[in-house]
Protein backbone atom coordinates (compact mmCIF):
# COMPACT_ATOMS: atom_id res chain seq x y z
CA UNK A 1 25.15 10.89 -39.46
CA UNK A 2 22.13 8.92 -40.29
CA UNK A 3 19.73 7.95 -37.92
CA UNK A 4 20.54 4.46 -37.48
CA UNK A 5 23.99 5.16 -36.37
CA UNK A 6 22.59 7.64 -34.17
CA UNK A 7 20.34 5.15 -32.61
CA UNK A 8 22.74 2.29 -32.64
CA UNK A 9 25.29 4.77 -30.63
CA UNK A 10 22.56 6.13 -28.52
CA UNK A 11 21.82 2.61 -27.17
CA UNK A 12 25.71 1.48 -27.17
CA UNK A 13 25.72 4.69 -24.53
CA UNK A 14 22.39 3.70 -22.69
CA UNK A 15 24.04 0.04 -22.52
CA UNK A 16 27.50 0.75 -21.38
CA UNK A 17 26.09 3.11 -18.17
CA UNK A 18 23.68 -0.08 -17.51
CA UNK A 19 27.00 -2.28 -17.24
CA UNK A 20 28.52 0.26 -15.11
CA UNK A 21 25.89 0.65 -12.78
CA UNK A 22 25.69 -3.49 -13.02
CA UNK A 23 29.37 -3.67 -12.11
CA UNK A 24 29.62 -1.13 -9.58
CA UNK A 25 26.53 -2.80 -8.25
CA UNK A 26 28.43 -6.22 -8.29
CA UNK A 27 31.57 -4.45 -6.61
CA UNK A 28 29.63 -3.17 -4.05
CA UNK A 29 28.32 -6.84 -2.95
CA UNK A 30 31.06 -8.32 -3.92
CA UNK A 31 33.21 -6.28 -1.10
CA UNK A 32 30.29 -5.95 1.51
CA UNK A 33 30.24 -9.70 1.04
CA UNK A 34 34.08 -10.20 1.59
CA UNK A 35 33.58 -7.48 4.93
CA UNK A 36 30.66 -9.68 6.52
CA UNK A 37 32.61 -13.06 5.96
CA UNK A 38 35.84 -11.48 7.98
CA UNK A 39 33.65 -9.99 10.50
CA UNK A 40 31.63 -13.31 10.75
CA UNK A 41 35.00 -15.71 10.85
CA UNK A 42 36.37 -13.20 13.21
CA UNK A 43 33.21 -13.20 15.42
CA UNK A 44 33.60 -16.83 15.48
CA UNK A 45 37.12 -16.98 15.67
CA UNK A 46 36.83 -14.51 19.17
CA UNK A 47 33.92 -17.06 20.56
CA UNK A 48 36.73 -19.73 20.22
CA UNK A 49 39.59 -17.49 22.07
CA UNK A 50 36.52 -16.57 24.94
CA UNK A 51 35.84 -20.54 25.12
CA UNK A 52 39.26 -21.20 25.11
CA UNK A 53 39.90 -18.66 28.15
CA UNK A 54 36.80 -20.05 29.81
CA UNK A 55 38.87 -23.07 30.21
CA UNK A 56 42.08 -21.30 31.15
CA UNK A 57 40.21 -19.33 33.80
CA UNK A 58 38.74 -21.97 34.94
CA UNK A 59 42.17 -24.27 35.60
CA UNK A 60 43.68 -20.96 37.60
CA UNK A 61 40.46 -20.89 39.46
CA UNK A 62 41.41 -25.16 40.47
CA UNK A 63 45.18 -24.57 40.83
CA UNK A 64 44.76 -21.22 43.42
CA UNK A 65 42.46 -23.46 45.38
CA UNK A 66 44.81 -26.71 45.11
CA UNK A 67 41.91 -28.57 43.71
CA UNK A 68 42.05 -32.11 42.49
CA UNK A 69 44.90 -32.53 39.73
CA UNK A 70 42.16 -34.61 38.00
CA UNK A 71 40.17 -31.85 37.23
CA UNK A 72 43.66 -29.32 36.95
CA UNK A 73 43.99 -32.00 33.84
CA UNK A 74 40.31 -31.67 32.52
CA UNK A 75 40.44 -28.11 32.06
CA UNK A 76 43.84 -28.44 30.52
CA UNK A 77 42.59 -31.34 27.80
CA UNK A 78 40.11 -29.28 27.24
CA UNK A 79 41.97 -25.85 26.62
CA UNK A 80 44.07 -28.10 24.22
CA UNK A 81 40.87 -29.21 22.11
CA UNK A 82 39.72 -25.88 21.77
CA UNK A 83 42.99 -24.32 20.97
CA UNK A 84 43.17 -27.81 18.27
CA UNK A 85 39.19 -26.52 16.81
CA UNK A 86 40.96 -22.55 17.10
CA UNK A 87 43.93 -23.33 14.84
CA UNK A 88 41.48 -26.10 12.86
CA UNK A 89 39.36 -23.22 12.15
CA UNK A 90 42.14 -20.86 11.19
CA UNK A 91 43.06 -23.14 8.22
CA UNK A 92 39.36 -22.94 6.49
CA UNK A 93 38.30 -18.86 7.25
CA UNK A 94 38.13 -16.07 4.99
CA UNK A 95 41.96 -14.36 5.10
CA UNK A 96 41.80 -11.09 5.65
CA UNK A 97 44.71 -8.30 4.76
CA UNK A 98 48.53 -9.72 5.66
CA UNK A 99 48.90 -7.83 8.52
CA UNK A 100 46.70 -8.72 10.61
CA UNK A 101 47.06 -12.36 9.36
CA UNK A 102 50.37 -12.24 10.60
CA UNK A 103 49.47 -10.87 13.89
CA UNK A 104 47.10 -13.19 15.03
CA UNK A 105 49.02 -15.71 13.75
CA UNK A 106 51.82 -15.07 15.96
CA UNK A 107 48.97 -14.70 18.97
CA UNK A 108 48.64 -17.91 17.93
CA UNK A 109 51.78 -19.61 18.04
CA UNK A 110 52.78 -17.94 21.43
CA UNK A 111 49.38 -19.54 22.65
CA UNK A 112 49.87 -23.11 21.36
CA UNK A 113 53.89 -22.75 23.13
CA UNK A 114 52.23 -21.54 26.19
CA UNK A 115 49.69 -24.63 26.04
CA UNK A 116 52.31 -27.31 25.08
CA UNK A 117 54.50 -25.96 28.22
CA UNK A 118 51.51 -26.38 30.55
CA UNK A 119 50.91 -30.06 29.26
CA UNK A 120 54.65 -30.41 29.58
CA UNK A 121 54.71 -29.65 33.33
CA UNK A 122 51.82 -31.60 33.74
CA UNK A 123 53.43 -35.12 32.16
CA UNK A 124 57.36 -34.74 33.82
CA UNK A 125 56.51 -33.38 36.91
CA UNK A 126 54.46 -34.57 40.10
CA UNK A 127 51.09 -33.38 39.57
CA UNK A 128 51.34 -30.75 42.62
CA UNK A 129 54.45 -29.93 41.46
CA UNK A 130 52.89 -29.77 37.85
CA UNK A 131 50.18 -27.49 38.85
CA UNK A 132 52.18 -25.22 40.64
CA UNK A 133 54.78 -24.88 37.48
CA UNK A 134 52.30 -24.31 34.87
CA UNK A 135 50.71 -21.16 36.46
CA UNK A 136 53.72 -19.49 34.58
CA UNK A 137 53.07 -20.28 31.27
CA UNK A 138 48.83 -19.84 32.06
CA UNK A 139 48.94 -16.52 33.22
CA UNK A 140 51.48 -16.03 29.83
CA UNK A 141 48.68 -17.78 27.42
CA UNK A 142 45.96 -15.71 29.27
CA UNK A 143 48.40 -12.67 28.56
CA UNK A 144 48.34 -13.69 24.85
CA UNK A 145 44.80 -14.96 24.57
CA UNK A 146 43.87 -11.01 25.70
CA UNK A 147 46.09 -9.69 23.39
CA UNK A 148 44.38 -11.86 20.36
CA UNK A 149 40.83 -10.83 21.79
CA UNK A 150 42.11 -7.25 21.01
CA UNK A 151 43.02 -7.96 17.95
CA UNK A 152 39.94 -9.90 16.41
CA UNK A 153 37.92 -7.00 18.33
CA UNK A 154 39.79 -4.39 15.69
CA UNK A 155 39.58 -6.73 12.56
CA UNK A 156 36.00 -6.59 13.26
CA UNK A 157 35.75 -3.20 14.35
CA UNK A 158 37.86 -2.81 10.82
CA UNK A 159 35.77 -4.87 8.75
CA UNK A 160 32.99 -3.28 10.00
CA UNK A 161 34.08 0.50 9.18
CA UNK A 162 35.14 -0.92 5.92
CA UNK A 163 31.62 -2.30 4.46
CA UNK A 164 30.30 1.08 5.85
CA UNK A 165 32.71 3.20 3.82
CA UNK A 166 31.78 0.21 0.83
CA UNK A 167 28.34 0.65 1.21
CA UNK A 168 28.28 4.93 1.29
CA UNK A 169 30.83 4.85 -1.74
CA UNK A 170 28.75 2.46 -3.68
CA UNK A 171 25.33 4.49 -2.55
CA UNK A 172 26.97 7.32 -3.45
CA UNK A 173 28.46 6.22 -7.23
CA UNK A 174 25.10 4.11 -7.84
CA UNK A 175 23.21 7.51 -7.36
CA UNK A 176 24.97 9.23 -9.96
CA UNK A 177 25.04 6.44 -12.06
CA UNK A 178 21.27 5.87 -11.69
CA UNK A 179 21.12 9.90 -12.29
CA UNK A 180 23.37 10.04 -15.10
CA UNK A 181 21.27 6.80 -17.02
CA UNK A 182 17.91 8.12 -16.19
CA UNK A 183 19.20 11.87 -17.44
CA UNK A 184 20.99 9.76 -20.43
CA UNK A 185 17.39 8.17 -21.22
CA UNK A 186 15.50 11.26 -21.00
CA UNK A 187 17.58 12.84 -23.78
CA UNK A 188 17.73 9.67 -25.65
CA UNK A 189 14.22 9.58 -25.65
CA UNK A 190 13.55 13.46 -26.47
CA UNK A 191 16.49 12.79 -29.58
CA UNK A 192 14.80 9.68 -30.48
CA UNK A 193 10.67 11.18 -30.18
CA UNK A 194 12.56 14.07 -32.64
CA UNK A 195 14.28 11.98 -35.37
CA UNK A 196 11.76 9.67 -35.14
CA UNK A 197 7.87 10.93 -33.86
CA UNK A 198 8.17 14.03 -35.17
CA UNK A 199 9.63 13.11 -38.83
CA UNK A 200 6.55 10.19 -38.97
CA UNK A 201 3.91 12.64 -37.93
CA UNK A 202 5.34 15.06 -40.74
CA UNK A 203 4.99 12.44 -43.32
CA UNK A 204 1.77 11.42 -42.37
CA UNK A 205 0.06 14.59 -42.00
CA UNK A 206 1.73 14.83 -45.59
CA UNK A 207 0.44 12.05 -47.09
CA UNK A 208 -3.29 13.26 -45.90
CA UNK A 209 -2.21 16.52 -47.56
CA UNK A 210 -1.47 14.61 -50.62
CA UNK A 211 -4.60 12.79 -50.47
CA UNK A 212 -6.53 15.33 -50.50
CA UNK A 213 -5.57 16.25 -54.17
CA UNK A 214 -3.22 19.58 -52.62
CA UNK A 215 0.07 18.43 -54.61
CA UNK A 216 1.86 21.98 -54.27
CA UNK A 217 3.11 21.32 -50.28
CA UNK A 218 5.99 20.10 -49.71
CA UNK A 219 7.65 18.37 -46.49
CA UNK A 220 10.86 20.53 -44.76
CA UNK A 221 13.98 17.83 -45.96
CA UNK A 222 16.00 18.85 -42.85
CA UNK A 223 19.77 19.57 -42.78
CA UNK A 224 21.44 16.27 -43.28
CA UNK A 225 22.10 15.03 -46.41
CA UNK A 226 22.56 11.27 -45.41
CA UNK A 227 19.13 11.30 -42.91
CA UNK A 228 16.51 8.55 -43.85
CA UNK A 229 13.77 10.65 -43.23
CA UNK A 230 15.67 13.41 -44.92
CA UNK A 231 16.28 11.12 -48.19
CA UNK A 232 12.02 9.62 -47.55
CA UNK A 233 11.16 13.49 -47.21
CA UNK A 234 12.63 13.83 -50.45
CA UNK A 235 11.56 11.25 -52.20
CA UNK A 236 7.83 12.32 -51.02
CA UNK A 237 8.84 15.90 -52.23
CA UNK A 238 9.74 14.61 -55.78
CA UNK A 239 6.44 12.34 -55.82
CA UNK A 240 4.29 15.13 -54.94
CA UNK A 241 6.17 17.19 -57.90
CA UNK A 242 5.83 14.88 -60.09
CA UNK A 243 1.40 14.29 -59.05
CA UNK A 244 1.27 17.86 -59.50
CA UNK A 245 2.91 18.06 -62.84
CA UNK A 246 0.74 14.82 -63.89
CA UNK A 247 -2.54 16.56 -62.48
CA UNK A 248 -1.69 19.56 -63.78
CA UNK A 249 -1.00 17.96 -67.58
CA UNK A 250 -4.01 15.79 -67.39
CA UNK A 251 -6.27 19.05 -66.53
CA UNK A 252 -4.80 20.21 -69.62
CA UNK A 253 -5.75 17.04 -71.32
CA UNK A 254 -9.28 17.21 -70.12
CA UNK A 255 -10.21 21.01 -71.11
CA UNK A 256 -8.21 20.03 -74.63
CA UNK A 257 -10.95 16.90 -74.88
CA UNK A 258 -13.38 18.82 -73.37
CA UNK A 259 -13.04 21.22 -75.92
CA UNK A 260 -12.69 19.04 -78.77
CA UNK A 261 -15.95 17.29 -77.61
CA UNK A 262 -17.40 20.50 -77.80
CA UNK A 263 -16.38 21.66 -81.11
CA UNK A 264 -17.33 17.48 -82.47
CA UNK A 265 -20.60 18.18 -81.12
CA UNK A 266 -21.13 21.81 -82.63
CA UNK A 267 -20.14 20.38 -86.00
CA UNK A 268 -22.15 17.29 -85.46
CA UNK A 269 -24.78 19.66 -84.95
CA UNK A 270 -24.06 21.76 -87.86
CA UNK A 271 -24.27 18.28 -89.80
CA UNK A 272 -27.80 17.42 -88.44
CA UNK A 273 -28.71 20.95 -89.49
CA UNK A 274 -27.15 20.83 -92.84
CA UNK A 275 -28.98 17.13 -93.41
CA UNK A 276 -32.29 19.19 -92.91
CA UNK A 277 -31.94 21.80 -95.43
CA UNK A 278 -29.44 19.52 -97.69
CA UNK A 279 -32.43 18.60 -99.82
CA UNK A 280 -34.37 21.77 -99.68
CA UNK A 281 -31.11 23.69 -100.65
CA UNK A 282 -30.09 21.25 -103.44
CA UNK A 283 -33.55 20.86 -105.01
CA UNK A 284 -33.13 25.03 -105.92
CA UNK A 285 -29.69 24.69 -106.89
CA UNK A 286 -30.48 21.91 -109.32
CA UNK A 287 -33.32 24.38 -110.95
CA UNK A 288 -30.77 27.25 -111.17
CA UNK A 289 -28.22 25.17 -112.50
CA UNK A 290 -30.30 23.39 -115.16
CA UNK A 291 -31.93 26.33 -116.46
CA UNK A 292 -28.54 28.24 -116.39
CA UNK A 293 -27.41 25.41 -118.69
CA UNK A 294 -30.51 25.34 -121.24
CA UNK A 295 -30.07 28.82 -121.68
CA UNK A 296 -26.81 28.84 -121.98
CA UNK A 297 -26.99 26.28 -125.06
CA UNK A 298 -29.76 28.36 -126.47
CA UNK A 299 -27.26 31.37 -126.29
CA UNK A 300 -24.88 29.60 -127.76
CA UNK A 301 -26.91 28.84 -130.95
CA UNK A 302 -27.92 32.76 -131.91
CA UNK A 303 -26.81 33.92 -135.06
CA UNK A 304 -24.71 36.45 -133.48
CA UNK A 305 -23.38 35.09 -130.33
CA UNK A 306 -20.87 37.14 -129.54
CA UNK A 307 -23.41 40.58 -128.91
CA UNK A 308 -24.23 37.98 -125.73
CA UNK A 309 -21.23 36.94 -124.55
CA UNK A 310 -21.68 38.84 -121.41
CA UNK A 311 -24.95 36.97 -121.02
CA UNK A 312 -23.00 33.41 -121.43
CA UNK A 313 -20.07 34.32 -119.33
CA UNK A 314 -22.90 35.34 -116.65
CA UNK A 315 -25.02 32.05 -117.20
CA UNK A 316 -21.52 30.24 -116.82
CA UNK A 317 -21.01 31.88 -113.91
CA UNK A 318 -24.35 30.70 -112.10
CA UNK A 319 -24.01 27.59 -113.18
CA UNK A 320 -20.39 26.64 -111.89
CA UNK A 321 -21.19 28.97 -108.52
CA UNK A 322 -24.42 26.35 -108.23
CA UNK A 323 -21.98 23.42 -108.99
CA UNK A 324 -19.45 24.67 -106.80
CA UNK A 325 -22.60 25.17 -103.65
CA UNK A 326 -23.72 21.88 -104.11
CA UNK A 327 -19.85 20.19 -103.59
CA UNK A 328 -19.65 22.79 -100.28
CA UNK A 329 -22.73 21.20 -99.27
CA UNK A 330 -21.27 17.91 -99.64
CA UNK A 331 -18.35 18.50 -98.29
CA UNK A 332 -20.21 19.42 -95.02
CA UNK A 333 -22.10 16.50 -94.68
CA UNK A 334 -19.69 13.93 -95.42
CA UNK A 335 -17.23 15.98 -92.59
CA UNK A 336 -20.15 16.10 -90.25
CA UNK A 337 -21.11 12.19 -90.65
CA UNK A 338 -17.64 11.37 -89.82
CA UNK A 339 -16.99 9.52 -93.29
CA UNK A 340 -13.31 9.72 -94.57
CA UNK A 341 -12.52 10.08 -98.56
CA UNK A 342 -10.58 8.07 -100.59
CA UNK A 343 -6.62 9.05 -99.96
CA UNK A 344 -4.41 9.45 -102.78
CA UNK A 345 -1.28 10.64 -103.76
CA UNK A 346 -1.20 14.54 -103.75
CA UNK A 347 1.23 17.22 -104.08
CA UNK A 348 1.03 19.67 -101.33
CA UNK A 349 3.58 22.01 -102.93
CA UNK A 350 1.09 21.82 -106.36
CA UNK A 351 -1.92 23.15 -104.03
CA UNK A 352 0.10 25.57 -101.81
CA UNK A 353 1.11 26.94 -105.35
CA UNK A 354 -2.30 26.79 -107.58
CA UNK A 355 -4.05 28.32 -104.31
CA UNK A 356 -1.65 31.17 -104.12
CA UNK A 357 -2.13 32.36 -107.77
CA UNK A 358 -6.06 32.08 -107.30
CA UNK A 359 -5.72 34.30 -104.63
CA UNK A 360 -3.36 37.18 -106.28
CA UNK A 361 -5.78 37.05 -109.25
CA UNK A 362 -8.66 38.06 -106.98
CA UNK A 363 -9.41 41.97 -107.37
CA UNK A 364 -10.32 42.24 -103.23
CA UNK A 365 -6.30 40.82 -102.64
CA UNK A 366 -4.56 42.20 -105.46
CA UNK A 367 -2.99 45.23 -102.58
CA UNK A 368 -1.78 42.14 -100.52
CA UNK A 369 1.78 40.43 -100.68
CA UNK A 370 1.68 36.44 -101.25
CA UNK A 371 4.40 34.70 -101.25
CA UNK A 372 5.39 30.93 -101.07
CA UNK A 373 8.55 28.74 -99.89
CA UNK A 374 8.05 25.39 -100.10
CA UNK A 375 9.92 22.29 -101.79
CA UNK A 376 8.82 20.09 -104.67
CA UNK A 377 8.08 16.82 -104.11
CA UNK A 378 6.12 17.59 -100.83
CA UNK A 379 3.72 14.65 -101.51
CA UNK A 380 1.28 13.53 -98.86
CA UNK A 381 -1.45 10.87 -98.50
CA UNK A 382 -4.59 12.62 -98.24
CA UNK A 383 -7.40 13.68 -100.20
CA UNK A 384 -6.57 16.71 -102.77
CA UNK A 385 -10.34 18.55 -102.39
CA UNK A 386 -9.74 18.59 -98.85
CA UNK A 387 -6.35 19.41 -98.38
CA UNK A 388 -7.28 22.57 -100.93
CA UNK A 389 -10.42 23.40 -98.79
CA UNK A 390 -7.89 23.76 -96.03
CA UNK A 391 -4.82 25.61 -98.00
CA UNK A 392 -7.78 27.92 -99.33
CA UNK A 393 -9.45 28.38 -95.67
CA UNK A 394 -6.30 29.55 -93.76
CA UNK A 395 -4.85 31.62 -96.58
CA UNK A 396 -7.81 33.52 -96.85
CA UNK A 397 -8.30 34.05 -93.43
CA UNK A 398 -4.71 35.58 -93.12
CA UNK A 399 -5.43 37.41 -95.98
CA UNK A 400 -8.98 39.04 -94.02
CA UNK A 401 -6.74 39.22 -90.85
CA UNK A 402 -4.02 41.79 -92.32
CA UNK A 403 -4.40 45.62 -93.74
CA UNK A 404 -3.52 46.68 -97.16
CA UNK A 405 -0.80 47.74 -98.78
CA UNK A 406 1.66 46.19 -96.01
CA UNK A 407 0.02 43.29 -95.26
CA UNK A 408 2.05 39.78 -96.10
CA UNK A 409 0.94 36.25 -96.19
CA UNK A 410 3.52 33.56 -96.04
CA UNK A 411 3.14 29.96 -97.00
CA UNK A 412 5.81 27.67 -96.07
CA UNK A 413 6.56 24.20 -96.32
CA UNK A 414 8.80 22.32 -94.03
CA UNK A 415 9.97 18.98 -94.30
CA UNK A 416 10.88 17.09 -91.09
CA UNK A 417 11.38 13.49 -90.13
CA UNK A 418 8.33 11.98 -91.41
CA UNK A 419 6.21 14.66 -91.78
CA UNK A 420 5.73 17.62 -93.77
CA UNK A 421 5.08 21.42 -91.97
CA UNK A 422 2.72 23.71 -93.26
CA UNK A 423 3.22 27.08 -91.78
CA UNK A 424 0.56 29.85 -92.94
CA UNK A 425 1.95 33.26 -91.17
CA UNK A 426 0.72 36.89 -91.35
CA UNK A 427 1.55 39.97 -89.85
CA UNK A 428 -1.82 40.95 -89.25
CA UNK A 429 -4.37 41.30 -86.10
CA UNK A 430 -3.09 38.89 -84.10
CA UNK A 431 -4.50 36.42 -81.72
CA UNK A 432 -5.26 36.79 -77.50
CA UNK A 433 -4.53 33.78 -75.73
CA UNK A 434 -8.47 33.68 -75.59
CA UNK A 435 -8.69 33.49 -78.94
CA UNK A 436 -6.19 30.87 -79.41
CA UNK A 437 -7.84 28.27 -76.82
CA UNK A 438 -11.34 28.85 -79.03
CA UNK A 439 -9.93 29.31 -82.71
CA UNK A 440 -11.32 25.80 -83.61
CA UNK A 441 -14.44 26.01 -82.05
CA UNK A 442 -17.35 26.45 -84.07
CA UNK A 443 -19.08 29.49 -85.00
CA UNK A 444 -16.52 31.49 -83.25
CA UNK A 445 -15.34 34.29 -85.09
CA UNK A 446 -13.98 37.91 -84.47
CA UNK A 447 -14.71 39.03 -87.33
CA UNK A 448 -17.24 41.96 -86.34
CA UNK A 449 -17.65 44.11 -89.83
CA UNK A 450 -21.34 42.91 -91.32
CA UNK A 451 -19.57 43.00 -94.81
CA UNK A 452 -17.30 40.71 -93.96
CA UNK A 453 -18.38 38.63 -90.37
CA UNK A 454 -18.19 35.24 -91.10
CA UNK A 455 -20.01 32.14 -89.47
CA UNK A 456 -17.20 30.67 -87.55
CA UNK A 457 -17.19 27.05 -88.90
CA UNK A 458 -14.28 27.83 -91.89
CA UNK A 459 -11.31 26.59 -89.51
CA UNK A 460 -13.54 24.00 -87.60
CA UNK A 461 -13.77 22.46 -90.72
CA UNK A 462 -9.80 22.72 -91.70
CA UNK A 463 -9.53 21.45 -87.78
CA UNK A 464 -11.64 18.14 -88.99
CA UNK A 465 -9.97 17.71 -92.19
CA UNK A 466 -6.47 17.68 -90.85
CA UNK A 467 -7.39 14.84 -87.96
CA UNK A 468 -8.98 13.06 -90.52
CA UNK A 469 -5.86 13.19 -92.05
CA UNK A 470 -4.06 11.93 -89.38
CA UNK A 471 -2.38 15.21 -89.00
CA UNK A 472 -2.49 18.10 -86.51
CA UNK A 473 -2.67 22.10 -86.71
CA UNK A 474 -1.76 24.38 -84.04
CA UNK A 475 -2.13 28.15 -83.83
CA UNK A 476 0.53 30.13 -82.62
CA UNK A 477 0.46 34.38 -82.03
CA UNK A 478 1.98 36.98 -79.43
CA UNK A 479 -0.81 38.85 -78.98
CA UNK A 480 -2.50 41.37 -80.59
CA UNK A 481 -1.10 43.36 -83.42
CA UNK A 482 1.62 40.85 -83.75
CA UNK A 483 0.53 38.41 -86.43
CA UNK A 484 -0.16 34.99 -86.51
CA UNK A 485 0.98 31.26 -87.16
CA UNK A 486 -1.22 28.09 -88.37
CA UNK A 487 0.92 25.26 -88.36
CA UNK A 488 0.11 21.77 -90.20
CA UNK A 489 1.58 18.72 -89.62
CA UNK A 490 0.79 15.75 -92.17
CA UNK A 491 2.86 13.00 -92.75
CA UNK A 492 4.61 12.12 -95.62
CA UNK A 493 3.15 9.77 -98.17
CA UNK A 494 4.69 6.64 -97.74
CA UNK A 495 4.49 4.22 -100.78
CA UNK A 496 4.67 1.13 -98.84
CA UNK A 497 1.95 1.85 -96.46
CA UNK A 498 -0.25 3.05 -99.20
CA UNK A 499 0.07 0.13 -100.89
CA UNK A 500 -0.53 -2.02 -97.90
């Protein structure tokens, strides 16, 4: 039951014992009022009958003596207006039950015949003759008068007893009434302070909870299912979920962006660095690499070249190697300077493929398996020097990471809805989830062999060249001794946008 029903009944209850306490309340005056206005016409109905026998009493008291008729007469007249005011009277009180009604009405009648005799007497006879007849019929309407004097004495003695026996029953039933409401409102109030206080204070001391950045409580829902606070408690529960799953993703965010600002400023660093020595470094190369070619010409014009074709194949070798250092240093400033260049048109599956047979000609991988699985016509937008420089970096970093002869290096090409998947995988070393959260930072390395440690800065750079791209790489591995996964995502080259 929800809580306004349970309210709205509540105060239905607290209302209907209110109208029964009102109502018995009204009873009660209602019938104590009805007792007092009997036993206040019959009060004044009895002072009539006493005035009335006042009169009576007082003609006997004339006749015994055989006192003046005039005054015999006087006191009769004047029984006969009071017993006219009596029955006057009797028309305009409060009735009270039938039987009684009826006997004092008959009181009544008997009087008024006793009266109307008397005046009778009075008007046909002489008046001593008159005064001696009617002591008859006056000591019969004195007779009667007594009797009705009885009787208004117990209808007031009645009426009395009964607005006593009103007034205990109604003290009584307003008692438990008043008992019953005021034990009614008590538990109304406890239910109420329960579904109400309690619920409120919960929330509130949740909401403080909330704002103080702990989103892992959670408010008790209660049992019912169709509660308000229940279904608020709830809501607040899913809220709080859903703060804790956004805090807890944008922590992620912020030690992924704290990390990447990191690894921007290492290589921005490694770019200031490399700007220093650029021109110191270059200004060597560009000796080594001139000479290497004058003497190479001059080799080239002995008589008998070949007895120095070891010599040219070395000077060709210093002079591409210096060729080849010069581009690397390049490369490394343009990355670190932030400049982008130009995008063309390349075949991934051309790279994956010429980079793979570079590799299995090289003497220090020839006891390694490399094998590729990838589609033609994976074309991308991108720059083909850099996408190679990347292909080249994570192959040969699989290659270091496995042991001869069973160690395997997989390229694989994937092609999904607008971009294409690059997955280098090896069953090598593996990765900790350590090594995973630094991989792209610079100048971190495990490599710890001094023949082959490297400086840490070979998949910072791939890390660079694939945002530049527009793309993303991810490293994936279950631990150590269970190989890993370097995925790249680039999109497809779109002819359309290129041309726009």
């Amino acid at each position: 039951m929800t809580l306004a029903k349970r309210m709205t009944l509540q105060s239905l209850g607290l209302s209907t014992m209110l109208v029964i306490l009102a109502t018995s309340s009204a009873w009660s005056l209602l019938a104590t009022q009805k007792s007092v206005r009997i036993a206040r016409d019959e009060y004044l109905e009895l002072r009539m009958i006493l005035k009335l026998d006042e009169h009576l009493a007082a003609l006997r008291s004339v006749i015994d003596v055989g006192g003046d008729p005039q005054s015999a007469d006087a006191e009769l007249d004047a029984a006969v207006r009071q017993m006219q005011s009596l029955l006057g009277f009797q028309t305009q009180q409060y009735r009270d039950v039938e039987p009684h009604e009826e006997e004092e009405g008959g009181y009544l009648r008997a009087l008024e015949a006793d009266l109307a005799d008397m005046v009778s007497f009075f008007d046909t006879h002489t008046e001593a003759a008159g005064a001696t007849g009617v002591l008859a019929s006056l000591t019969s309407a004195q007779s009667h008068l007594r009797d009705l004097a009885t009787e208004m004495d117990e209808a007031i003695a009645s009426a009395q007893h009964e607005s006593n026996r009103i007034l205990q029953v109604t003290l009584v039933v307003l008692i438990l009434i008043s008992a019953t409401t005021m034990g009614a409102t008590v538990l109304v109030n406890i239910a109420q302070y329960r579904s109400v206080v309690v619920p409120v204070r919960r929330l509130r001391d949740g909401v403080r909870t909330l704002a103080s950045g702990r989103f892992d409580k959670r408010l008790p829902e209660g049992r019912g299912h169709d509660d308000e606070f229940g279904e608020l408690a709830r809501d607040f529960n899913q809220m709080a979920a859903e703060l804790d799953d956004l805090y807890r993703d944008l922590e992620l965010r912020v030690r992924e962006k704290s990390r990447e600002l990191v690894r921007s400023e290492r290589l921005a660093s490694v770019g200031f660095l490399a700007a220093g020595v650029a021109h110191e470094i270059n200004n060597p190369l560009n000796i080594i690499s001139g000479h290497a070619e004058l003497t190479l010409r001059r080799v080239r014009k002995l008589v008998d070249a070949s007895e120095h074709r070891d010599t040219e194949q070395a000077l060709r070798i210093i002079r591409d190697e210096s060729f080849r250092c010069k581009g690397i240093i390049e490369k490394l400033l343009s990355l670190s300077a932030g400049g982008g260049a130009e995008r063309e048109r390349v075949a991934l599956d051309q790279i994956v493929d010429d980079v793979a047979t570079m590799l299995r000609s090289l003497t220090q991988y020839r006891d390694r398996n490399v094998s590729v699985d990838i589609a033609p016509g994976s074309d991308v937008l991108g720059n083909e020097t850099e996408l190679r420089q990347v292909v080249l970096n994570l192959a040969i970093n699989a290659l270091e990471a496995v042991e001869p002869p069973v160690g395997e290096v997989r390229l694989e090409g994937i092609r999904h809805n607008g971009t294409i998947e690059l997955v280098v995988s090896d069953n090598g070393h593996g990765m900790t989830s350590e090594t995973q959260e630094h991989v792209f930072d610079p100048f971190f390395t495990q490599r710890t062999s001094t023949t082959k440690r490297g400086l840490g800065l070979g998949l910072s750079i791939t890390h660079a060249i694939v945002e530049s791209h527009g793309g993303r790489i991810t490293a994936y591995s279950d631990g150590p001794n269970q190989g890993s996964r370097f995925a790249v995502e680039l999109p497809v080259f779109n002819y359309e946008a290129a041309q726009g």
